[in-house]
Protein backbone atom coordinates (compact mmCIF):
# COMPACT_ATOMS: atom_id res chain seq x y z
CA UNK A 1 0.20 3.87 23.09
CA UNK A 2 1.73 3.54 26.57
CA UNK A 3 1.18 5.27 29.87
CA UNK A 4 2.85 3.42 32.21
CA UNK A 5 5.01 0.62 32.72
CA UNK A 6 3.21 -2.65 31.42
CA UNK A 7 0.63 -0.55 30.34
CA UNK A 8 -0.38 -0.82 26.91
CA UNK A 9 -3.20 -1.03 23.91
CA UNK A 10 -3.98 -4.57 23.22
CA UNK A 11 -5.91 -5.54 19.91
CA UNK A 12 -9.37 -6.25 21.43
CA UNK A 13 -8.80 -2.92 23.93
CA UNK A 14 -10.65 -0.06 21.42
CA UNK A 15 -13.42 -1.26 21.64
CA UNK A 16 -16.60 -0.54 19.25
CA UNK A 17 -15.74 3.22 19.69
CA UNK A 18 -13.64 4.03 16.55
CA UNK A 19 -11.84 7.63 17.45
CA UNK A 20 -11.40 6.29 20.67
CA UNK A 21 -8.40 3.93 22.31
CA UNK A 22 -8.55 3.42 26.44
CA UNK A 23 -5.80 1.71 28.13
CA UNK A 24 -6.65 -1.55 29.44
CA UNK A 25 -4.67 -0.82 32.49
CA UNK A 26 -5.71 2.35 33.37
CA UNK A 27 -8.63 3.49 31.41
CA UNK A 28 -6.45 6.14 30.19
CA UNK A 29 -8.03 7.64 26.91
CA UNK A 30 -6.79 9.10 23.79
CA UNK A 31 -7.67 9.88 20.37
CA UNK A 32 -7.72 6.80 17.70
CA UNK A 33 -8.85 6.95 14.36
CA UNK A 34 -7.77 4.21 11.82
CA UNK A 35 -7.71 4.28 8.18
CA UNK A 36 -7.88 1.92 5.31
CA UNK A 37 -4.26 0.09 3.93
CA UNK A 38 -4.35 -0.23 0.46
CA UNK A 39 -1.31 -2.71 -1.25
CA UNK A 40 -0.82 -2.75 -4.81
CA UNK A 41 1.62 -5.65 -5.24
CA UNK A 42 2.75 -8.19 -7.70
CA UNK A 43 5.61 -10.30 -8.74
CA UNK A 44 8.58 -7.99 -10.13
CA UNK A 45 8.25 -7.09 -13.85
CA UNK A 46 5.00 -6.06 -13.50
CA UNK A 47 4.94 -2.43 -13.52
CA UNK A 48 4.86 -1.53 -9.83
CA UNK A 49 7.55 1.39 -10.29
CA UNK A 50 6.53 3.10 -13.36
CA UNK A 51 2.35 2.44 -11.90
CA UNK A 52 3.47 3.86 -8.46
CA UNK A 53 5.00 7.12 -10.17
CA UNK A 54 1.79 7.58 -12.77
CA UNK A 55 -0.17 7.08 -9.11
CA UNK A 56 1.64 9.77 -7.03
CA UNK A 57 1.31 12.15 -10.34
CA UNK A 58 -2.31 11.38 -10.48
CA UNK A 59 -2.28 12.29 -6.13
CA UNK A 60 -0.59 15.08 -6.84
CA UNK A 61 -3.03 16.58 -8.93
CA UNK A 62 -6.08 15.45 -6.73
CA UNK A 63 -7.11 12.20 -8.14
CA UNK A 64 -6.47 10.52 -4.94
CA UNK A 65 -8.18 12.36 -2.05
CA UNK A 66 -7.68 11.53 1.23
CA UNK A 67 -4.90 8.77 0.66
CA UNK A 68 -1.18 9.19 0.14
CA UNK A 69 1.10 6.83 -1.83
CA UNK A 70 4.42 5.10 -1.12
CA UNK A 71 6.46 3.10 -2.72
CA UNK A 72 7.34 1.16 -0.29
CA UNK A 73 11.04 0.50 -1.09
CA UNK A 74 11.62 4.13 0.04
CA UNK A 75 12.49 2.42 3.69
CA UNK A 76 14.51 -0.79 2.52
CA UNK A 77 16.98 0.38 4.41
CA UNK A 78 15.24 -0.95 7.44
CA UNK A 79 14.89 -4.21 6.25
CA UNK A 80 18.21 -4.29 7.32
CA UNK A 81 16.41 -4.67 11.01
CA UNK A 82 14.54 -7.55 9.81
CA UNK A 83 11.53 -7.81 7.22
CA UNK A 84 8.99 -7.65 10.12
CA UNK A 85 10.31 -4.47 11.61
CA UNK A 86 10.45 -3.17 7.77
CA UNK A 87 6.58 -3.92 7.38
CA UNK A 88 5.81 -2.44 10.53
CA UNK A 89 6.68 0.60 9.92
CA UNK A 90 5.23 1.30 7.54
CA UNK A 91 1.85 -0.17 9.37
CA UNK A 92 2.86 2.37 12.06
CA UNK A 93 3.22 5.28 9.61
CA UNK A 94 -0.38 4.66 8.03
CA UNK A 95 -1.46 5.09 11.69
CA UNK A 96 -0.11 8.38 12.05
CA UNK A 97 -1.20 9.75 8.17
CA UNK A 98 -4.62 7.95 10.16
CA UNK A 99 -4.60 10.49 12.49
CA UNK A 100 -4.85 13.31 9.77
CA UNK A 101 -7.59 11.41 7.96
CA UNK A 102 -5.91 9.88 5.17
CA UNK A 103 -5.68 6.30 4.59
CA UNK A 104 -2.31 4.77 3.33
CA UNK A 105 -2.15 3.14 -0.41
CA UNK A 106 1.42 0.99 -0.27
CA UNK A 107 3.17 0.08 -3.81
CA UNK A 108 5.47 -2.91 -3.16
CA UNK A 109 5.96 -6.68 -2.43
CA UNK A 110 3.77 -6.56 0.69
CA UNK A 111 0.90 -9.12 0.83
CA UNK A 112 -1.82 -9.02 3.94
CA UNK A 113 -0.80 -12.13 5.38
CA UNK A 114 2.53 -10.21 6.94
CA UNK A 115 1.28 -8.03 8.38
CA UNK A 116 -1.82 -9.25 10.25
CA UNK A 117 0.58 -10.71 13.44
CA UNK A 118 2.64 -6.74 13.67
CA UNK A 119 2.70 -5.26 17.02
CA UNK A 120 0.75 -2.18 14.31
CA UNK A 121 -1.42 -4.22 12.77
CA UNK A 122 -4.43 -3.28 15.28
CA UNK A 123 -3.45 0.56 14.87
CA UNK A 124 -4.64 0.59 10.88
CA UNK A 125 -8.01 -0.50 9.51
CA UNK A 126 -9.22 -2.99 6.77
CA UNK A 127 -6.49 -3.60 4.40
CA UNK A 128 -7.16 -3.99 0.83
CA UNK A 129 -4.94 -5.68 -1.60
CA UNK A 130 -4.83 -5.69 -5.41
CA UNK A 131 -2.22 -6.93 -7.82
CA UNK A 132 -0.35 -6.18 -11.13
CA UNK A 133 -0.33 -8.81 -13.95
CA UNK A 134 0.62 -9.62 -17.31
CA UNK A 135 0.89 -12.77 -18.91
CA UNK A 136 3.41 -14.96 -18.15
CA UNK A 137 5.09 -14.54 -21.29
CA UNK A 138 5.40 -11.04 -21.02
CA UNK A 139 6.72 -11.18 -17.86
CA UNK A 140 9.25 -13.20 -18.75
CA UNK A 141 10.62 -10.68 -21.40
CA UNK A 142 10.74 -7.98 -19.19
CA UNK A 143 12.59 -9.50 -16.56
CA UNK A 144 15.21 -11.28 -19.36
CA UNK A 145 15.51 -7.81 -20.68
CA UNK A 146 16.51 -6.49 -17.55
CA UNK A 147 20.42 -5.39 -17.27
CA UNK A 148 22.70 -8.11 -15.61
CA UNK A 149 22.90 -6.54 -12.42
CA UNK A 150 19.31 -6.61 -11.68
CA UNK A 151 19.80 -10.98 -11.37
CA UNK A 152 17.55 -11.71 -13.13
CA UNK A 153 18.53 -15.38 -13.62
CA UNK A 154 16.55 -18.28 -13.96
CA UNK A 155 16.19 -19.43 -10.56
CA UNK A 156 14.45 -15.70 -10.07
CA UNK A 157 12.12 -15.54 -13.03
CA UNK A 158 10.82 -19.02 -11.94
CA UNK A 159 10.17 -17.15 -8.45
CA UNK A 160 8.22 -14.05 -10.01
CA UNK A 161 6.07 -16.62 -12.28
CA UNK A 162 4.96 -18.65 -9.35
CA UNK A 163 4.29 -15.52 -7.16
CA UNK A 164 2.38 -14.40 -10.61
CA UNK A 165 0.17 -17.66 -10.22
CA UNK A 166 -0.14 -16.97 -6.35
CA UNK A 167 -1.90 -14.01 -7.21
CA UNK A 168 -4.26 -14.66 -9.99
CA UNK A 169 -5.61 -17.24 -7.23
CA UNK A 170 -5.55 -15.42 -4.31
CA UNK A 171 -6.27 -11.79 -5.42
CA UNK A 172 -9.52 -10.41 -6.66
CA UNK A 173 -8.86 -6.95 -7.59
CA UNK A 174 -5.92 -7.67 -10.58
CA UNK A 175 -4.82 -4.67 -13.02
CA UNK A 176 -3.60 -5.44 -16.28
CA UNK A 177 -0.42 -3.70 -17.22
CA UNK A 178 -0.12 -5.02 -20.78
CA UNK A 179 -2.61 -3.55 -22.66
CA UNK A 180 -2.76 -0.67 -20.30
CA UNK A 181 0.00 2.15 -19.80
CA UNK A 182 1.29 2.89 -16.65
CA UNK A 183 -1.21 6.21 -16.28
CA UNK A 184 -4.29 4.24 -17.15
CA UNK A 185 -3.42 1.47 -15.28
CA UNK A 186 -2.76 3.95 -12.33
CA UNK A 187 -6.42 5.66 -12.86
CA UNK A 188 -7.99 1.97 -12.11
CA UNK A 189 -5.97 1.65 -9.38
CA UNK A 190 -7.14 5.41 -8.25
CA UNK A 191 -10.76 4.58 -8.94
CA UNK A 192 -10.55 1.32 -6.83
CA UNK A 193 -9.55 2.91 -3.86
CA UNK A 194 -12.12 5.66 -4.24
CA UNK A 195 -14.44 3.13 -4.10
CA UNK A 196 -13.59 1.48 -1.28
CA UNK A 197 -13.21 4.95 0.65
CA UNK A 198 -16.49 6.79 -0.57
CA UNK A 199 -14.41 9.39 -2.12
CA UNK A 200 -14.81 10.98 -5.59
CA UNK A 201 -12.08 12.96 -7.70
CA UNK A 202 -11.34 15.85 -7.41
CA UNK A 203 -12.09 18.14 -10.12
CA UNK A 204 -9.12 19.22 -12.17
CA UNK A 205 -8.31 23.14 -10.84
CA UNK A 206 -9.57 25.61 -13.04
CA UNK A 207 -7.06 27.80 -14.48
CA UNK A 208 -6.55 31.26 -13.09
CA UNK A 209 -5.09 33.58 -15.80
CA UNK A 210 -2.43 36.07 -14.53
CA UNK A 211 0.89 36.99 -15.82
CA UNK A 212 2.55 34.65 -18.40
């Protein structure tokens, strides 16, 4: 968003124009369109890997229109960089999906509060958040039954519970993934961010005969 030396986008810069940025320096215009975040989080034990497959499944076949899915440890390898430059990116690759006119639904331990001081927080739009939960109980006995090398020792299943308890205060929008199976629980998630963007399912494709 640069075109020129100290010459860039600021936060308050767009505008009310939304397909529009202009260059506070220059007046330099371009292009701008930003999209909804969605983040489906919760504490670990919850379901956010087997949910986040059932969800790209259910995109693949059309029941999320105009949003792709990611789960969001796809780029942990630049956490290495730092956690902020981690969560960045991925703020700056919603802006570019943005520019094809999808919005970005994000399947990990990412909560609003990190990202709204990014350098790419002003290139995305609202950002939604909704949670996994179970009871506690449950959660505990998935994370003991874990294998050793995931650590899940005590000192970490005290950490997931109180992250639990963070979110059943904080977060409106919970999905239950007890009573629920990872491809229902994924069709509530799919349905709540249809909602929010106006958009209905798509119709499953009719078959088309042919050779067998």
């Amino acid at each position: 968003m640069e075109c020129g030396p100290e010459t860039a986008l600021r936060p308050g810069d767009t505008g009310a124009t939304r397909d529009v940025a202009r260059c506070p320096r220059c007046g330099w215009e371009r292009p701008f369109t930003r999209r909804p975040v969605f983040l489906l989080t919760g504490p670990s034990g919850t379901g956010k890997t087997t949910v986040t497959d059932a969800l790209t499944r259910l995109a693949d076949g059309g029941g999320l229109p105009g949003c792709a899915v990611f789960d969001v440890d796809l780029t942990l390898h630049v956490a290495a960089l730092g956690w902020d430059v981690w969560r960045n990116t991925w703020l700056q690759l919603a802006h570019g999906l943005a520019g094809n006119g999808l919005a970005t639904l994000l399947c990990g331990t990412i909560v609003p509060e990190q990202l709204a001081e990014l350098p790419a927080r002003m290139l995305v739009g609202p950002v939604h958040h909704a949670a996994l939960d179970c009871p506690d109980d449950v959660l505990v006995r998935r994370l003991r039954d874990r294998p050793a090398w995931r650590g899940s020792d005590d000192e970490f299943v005290a950490r997931q519970l109180g992250f639990a308890g963070w979110h059943r205060s904080q977060v409106g929008r919970r999905f239950d993934t007890h009573r629920s199976d990872p491809a229902t629980v994924a069709a509530g998630v799919a349905e709540w961010v249809r909602e929010v963007l106006g958009t209905p399912a798509r119709p499953a494709a009719e078959p088309t005969g042919g050779a067998r």
